[in-house]
N, C-alpha and C. Protein backbone atom coordinates (compact mmCIF):
# COMPACT_ATOMS: atom_id res chain seq x y z
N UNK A 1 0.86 -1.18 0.00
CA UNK A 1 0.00 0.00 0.00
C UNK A 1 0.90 1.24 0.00
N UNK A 2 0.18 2.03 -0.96
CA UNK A 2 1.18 3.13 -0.61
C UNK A 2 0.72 4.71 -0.59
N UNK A 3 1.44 5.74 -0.39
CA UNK A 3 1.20 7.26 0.50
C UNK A 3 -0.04 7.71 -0.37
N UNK A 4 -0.90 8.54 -0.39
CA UNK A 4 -1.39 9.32 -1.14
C UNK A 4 -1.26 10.60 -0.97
N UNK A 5 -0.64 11.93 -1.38
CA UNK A 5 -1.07 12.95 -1.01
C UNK A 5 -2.34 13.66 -1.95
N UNK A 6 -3.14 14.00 -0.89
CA UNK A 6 -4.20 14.56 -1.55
C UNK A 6 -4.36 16.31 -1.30
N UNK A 7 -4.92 17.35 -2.34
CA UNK A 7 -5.27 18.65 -2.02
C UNK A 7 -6.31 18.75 -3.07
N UNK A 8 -6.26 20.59 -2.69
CA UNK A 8 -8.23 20.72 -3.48
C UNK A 8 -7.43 22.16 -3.18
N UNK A 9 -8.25 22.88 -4.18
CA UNK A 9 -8.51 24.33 -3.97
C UNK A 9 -10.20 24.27 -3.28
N UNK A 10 -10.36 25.91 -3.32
CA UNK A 10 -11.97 25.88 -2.67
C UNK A 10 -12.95 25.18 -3.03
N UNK A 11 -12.93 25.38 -4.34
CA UNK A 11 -13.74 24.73 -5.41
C UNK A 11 -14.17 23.36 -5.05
N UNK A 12 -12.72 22.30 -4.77
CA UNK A 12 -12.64 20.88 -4.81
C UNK A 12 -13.08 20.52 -3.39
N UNK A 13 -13.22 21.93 -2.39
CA UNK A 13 -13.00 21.27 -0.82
C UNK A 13 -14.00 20.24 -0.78
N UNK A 14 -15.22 20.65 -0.64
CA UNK A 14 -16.05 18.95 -0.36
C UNK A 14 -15.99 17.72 -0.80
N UNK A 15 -15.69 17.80 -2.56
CA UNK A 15 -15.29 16.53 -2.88
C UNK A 15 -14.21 15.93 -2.11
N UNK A 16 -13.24 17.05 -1.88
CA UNK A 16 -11.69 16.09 -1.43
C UNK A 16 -12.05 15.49 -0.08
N UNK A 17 -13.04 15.66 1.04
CA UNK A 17 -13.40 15.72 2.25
C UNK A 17 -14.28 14.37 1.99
N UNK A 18 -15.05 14.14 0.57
CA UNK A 18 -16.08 12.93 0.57
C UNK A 18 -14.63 11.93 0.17
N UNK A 19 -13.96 12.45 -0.94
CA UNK A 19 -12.69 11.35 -1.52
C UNK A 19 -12.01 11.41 -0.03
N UNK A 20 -11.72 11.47 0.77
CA UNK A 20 -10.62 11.54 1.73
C UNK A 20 -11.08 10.34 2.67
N UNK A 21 -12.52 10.51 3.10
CA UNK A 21 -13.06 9.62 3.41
C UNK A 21 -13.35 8.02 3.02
N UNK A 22 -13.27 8.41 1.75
CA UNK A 22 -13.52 6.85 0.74
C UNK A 22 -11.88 6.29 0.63
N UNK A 23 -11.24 7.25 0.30
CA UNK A 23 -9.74 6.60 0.88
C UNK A 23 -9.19 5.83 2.06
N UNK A 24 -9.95 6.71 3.50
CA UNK A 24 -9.51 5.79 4.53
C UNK A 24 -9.99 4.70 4.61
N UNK A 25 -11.59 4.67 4.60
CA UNK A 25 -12.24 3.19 4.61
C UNK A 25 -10.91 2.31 3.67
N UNK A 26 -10.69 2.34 2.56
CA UNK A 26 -10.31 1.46 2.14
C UNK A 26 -8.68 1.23 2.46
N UNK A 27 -8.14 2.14 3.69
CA UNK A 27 -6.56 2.17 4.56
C UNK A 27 -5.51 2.30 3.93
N UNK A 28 -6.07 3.20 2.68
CA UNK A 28 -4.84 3.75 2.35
C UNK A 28 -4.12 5.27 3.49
N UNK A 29 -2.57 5.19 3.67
CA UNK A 29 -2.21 6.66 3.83
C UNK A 29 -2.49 8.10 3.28
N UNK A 30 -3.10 8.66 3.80
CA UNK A 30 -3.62 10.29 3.26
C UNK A 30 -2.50 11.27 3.75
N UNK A 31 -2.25 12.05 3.16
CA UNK A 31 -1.83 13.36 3.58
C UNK A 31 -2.33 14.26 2.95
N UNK A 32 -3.17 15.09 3.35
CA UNK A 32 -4.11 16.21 3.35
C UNK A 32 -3.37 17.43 3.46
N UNK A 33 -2.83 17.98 2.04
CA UNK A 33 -2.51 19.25 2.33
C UNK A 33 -3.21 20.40 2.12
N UNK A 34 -4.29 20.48 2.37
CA UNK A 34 -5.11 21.37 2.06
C UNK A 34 -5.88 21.35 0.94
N UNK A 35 -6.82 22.54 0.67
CA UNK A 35 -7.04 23.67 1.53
C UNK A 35 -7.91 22.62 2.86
N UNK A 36 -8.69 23.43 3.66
CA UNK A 36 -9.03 22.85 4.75
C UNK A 36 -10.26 24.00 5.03
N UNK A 37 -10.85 24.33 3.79
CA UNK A 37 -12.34 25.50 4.46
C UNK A 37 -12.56 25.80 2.62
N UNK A 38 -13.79 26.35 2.61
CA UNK A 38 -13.94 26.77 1.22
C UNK A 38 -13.76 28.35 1.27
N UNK A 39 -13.09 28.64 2.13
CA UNK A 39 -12.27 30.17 1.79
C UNK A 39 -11.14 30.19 0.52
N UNK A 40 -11.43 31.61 0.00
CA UNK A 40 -10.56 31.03 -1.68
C UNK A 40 -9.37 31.30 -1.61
N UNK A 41 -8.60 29.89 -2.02
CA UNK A 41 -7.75 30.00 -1.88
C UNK A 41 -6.87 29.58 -3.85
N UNK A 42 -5.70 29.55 -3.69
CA UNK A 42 -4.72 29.73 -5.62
C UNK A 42 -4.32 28.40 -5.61
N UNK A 43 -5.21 27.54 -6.53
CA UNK A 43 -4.59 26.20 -6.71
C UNK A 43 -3.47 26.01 -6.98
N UNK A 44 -2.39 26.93 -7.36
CA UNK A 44 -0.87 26.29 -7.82
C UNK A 44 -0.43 26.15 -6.12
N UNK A 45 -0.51 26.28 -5.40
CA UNK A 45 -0.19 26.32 -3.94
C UNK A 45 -0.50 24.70 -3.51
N UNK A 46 -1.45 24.84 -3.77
CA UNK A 46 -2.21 23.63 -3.02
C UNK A 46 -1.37 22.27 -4.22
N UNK A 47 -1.49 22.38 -5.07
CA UNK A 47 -0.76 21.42 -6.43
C UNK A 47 0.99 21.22 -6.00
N UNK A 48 1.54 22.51 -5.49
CA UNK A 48 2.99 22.45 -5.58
C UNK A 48 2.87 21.70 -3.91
N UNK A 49 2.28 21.98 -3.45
CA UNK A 49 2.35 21.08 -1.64
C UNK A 49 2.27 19.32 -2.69
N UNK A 50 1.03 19.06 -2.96
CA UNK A 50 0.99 17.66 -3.67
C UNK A 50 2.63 17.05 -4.27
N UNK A 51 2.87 18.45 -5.45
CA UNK A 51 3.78 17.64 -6.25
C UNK A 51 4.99 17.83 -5.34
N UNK A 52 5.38 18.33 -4.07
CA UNK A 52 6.88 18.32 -2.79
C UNK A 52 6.62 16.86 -2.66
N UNK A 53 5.33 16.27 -2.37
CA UNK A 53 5.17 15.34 -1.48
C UNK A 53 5.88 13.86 -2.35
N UNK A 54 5.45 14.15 -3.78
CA UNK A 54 5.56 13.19 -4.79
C UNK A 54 6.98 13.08 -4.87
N UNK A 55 7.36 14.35 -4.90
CA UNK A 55 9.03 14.12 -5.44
C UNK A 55 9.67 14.31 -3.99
N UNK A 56 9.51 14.10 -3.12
CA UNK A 56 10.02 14.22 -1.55
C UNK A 56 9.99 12.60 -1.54
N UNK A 57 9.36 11.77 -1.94
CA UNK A 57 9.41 10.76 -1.77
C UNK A 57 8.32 10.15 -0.98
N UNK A 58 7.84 11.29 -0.11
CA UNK A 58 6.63 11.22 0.68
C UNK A 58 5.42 10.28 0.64
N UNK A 59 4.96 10.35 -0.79
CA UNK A 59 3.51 9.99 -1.44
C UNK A 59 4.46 9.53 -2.76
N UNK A 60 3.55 8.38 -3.11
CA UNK A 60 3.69 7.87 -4.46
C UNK A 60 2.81 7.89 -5.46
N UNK A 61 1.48 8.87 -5.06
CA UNK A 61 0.62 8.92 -6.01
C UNK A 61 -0.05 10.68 -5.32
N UNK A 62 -0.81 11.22 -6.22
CA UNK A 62 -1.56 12.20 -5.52
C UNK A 62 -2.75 12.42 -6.63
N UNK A 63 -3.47 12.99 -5.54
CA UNK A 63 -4.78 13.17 -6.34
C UNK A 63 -5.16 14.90 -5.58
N UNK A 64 -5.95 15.56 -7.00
CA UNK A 64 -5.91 16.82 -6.66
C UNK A 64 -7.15 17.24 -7.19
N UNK A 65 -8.05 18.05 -6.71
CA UNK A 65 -9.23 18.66 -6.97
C UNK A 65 -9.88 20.12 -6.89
N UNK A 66 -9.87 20.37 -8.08
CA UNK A 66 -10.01 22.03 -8.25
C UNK A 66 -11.30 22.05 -9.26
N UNK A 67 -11.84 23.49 -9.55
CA UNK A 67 -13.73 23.11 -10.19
C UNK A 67 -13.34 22.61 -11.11
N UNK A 68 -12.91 22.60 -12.01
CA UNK A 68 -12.82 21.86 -13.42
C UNK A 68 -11.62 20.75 -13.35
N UNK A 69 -10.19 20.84 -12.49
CA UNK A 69 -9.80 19.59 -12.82
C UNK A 69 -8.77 20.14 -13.98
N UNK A 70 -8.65 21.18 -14.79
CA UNK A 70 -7.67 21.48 -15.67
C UNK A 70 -6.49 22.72 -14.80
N UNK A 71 -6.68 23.51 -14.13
CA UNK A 71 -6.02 24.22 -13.34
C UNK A 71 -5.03 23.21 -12.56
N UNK A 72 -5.45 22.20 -12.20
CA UNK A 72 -4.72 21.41 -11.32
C UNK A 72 -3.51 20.68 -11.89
N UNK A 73 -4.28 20.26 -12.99
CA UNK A 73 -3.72 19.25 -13.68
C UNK A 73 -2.18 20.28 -14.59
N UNK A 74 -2.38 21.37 -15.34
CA UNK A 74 -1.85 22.00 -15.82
C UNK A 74 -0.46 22.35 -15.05
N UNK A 75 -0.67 22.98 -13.88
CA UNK A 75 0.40 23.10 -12.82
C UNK A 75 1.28 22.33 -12.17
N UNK A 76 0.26 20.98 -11.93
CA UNK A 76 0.67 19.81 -11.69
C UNK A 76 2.59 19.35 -12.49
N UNK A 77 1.65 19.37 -13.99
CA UNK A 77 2.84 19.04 -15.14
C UNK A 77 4.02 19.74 -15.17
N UNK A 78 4.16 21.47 -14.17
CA UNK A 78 5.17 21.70 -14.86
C UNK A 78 6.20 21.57 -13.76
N UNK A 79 6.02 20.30 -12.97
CA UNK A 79 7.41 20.02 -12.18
C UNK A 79 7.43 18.83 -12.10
N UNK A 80 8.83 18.60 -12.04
CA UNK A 80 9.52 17.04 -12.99
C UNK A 80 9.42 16.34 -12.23
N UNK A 81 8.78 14.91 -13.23
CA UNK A 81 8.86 13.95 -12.67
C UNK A 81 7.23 13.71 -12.03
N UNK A 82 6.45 14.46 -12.56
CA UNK A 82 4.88 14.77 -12.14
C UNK A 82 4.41 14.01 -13.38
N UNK A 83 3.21 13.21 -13.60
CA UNK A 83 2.97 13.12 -14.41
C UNK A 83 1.21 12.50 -14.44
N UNK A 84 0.79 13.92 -14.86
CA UNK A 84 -0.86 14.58 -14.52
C UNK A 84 -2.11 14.05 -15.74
N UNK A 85 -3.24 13.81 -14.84
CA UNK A 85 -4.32 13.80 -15.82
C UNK A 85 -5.30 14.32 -15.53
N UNK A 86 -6.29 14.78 -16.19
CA UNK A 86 -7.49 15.06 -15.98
C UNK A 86 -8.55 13.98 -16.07
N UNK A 87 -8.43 13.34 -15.03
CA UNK A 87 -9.52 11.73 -15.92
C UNK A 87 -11.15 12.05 -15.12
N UNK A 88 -12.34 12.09 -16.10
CA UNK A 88 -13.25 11.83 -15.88
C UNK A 88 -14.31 10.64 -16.31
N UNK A 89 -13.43 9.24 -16.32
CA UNK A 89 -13.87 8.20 -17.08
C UNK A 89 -13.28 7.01 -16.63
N UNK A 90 -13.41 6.13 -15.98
CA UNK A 90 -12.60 4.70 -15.48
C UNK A 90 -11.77 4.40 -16.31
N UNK A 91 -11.55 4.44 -17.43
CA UNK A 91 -10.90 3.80 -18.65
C UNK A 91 -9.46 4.68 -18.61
N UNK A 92 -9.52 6.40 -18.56
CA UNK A 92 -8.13 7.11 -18.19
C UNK A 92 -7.72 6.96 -17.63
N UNK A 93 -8.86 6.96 -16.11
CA UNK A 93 -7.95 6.72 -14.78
C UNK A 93 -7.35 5.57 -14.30
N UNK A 94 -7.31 4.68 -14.86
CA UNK A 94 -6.55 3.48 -14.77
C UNK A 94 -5.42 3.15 -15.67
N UNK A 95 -5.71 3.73 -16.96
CA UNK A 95 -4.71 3.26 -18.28
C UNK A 95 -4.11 4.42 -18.17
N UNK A 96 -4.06 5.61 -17.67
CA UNK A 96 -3.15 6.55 -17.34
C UNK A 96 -1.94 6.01 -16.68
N UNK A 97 -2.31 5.20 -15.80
CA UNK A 97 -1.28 4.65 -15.09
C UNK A 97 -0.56 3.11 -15.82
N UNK A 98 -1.49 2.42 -16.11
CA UNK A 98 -0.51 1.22 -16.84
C UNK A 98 0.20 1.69 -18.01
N UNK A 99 -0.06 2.64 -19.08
CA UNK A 99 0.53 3.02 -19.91
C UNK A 99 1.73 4.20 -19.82
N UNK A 100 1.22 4.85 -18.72
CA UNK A 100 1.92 6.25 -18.56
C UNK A 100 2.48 6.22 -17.41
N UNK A 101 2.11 5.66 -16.60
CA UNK A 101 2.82 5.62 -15.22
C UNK A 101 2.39 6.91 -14.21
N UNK A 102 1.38 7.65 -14.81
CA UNK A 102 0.46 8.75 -13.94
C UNK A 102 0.60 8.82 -12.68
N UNK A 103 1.37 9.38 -12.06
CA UNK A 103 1.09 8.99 -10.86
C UNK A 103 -0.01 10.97 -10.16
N UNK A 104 -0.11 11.40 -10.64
CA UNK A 104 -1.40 12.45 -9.92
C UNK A 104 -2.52 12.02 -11.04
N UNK A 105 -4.02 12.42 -10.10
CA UNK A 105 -5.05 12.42 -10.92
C UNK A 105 -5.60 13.98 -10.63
N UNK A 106 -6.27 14.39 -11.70
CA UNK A 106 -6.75 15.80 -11.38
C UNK A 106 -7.93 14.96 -11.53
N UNK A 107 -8.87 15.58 -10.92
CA UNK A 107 -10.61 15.99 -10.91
C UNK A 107 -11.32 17.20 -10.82
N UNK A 108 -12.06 17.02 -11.39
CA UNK A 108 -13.22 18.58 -11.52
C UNK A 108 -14.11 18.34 -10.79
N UNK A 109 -13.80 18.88 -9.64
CA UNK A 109 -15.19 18.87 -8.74
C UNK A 109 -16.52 19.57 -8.99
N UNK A 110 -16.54 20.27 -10.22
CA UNK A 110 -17.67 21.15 -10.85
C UNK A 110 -18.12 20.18 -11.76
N UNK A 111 -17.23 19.35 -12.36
CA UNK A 111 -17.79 18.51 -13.17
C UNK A 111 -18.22 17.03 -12.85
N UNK A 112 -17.76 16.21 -11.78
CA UNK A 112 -18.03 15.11 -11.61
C UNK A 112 -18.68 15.03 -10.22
N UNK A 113 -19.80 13.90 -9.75
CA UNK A 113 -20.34 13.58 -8.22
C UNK A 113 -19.48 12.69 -7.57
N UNK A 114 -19.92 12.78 -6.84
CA UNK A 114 -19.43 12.00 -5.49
C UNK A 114 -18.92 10.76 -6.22
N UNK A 115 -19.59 10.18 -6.94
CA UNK A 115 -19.93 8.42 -6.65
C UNK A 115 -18.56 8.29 -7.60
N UNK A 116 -18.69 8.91 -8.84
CA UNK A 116 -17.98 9.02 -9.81
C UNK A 116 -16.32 8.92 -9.82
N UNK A 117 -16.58 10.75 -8.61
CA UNK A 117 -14.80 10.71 -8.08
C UNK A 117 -14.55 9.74 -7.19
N UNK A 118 -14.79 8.68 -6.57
CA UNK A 118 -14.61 7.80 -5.45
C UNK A 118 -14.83 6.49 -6.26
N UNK A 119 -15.53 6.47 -7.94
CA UNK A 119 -14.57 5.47 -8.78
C UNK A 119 -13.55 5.68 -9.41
N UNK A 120 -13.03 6.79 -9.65
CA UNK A 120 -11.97 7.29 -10.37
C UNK A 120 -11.05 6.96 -9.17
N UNK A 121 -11.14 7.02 -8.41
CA UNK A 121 -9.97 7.18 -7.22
C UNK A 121 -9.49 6.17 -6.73
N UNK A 122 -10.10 5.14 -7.03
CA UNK A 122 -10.14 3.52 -7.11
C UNK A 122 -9.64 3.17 -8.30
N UNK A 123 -10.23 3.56 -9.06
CA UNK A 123 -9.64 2.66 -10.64
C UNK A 123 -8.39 3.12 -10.81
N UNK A 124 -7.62 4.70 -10.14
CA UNK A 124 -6.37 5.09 -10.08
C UNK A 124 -5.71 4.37 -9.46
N UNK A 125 -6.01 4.57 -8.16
CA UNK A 125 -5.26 3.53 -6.78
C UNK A 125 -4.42 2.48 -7.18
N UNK A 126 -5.67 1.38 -7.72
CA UNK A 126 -5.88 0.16 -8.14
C UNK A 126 -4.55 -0.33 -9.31
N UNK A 127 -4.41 0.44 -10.05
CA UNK A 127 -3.60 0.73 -11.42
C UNK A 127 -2.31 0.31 -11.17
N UNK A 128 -1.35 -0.37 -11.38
CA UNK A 128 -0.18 -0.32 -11.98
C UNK A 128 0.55 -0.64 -13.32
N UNK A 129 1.69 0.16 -13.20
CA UNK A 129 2.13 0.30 -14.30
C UNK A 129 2.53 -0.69 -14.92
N UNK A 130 2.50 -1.12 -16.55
CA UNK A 130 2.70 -2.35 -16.96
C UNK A 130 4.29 -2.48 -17.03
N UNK A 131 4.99 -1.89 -16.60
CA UNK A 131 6.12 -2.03 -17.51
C UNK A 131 6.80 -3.16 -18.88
N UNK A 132 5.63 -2.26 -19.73
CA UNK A 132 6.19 -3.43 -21.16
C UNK A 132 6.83 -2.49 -21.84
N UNK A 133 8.00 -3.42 -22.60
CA UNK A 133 9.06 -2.33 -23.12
C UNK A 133 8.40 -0.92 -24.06
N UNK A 134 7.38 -0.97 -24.61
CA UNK A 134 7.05 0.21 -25.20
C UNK A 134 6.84 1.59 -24.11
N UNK A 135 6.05 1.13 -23.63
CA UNK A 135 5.88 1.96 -22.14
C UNK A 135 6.86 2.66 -21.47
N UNK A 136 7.87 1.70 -21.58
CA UNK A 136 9.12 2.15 -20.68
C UNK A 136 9.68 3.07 -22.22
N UNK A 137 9.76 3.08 -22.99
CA UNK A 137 10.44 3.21 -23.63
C UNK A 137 9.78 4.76 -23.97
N UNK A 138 8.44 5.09 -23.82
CA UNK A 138 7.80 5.92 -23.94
C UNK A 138 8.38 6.86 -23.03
N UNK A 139 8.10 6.36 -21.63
CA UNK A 139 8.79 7.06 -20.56
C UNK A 139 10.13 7.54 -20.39
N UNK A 140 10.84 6.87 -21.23
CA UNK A 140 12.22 7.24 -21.52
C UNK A 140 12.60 8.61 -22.07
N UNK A 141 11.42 8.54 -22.89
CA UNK A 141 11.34 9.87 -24.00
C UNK A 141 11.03 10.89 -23.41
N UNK A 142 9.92 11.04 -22.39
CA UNK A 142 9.31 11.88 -21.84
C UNK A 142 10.43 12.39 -20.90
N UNK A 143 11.15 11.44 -19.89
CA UNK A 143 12.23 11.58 -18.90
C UNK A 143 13.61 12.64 -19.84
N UNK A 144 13.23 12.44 -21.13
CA UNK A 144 15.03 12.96 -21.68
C UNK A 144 14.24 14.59 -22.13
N UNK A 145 12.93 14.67 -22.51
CA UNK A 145 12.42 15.76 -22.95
C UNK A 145 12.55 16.57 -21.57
N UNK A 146 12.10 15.92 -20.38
CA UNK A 146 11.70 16.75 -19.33
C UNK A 146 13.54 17.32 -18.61
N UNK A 147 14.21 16.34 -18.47
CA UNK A 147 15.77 16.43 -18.38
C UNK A 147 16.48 17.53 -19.72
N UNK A 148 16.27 17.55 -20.68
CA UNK A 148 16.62 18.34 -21.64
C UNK A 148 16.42 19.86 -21.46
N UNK A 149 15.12 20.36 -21.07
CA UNK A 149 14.42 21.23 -20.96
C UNK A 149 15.01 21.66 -19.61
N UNK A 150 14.85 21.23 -18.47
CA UNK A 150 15.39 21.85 -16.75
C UNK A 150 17.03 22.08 -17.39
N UNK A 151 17.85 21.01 -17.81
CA UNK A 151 19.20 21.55 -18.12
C UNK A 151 19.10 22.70 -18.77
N UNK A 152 18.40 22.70 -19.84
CA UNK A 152 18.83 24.24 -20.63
C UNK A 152 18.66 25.13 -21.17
N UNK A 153 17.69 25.55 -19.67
CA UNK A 153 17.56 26.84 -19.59
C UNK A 153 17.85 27.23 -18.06
């Protein structure tokens, strides 16, 4: 089993509070970095706490919830070694991860219910990566683009 860090801007607070809940029942580790009230607060804040946790070693997966789910996800991507989706469909949120190795999920708490994000959050969980040589090999690419780019500039 392993860490989850989870956050939300205002937008996402209740969903992340119903998902946070559906997480423990099922005993996974949470770390809740906020927000913690639906006072408004700047999703890149709440995203860059998630993605410390990911690359701290902390959490091996995170899930993040802002109204639409693209704010999150967007910010998410631009620190290395993050690698973000917007899934509103069982089929992403799982093959995000066997194919891509995803480890954050964004959600739109404006766009999806309860029942929905608490299958997405499962079919993520649930997911590992296939490592078949294309995959890896995919990831390879992505790893030299993302390494290319921090070197030079």
């Amino acid at each position: 089993m392993f860490h989850i860090a989870l956050g939300s801007d205002h937008a996402g607070f209740a969903l992340k509070e119903r998902v946070k809940a559906e997480l423990r029942e099922f005993g996974f580790p949470i770390d809740d970095v906020g927000t913690f009230s639906k006072d408004p607060v700047d999703y890149p804040d709440i995203v860059a706490k998630v993605a410390d946790a990911i690359m701290s070693g902390k959490a091996q997966r995170g899930i993040l919830l802002c109204g639409s789910g693209v704010g999150a996800s967007v910010t998410a991507n631009k620190f290395p070694g993050i690698r973000a989706a917007i899934c509103h469909d069982i089929y992403s949120a799982h093959q995000g991860v066997e194919h891509d190795d995803m480890n954050v999920l964004a959600l739109g708490a404006r766009v999806i219910g309860d029942e929905v994000a608490a299958e997405l959050c499962r079919a993520f969980i649930d997911a590992k990566f296939t490592g078949e040589d294309r995959h890896v090999r995919r990831l390879g690419k992505i790893k030299a683009i993302e390494e290319q780019f921090y070197k030079g500039r």
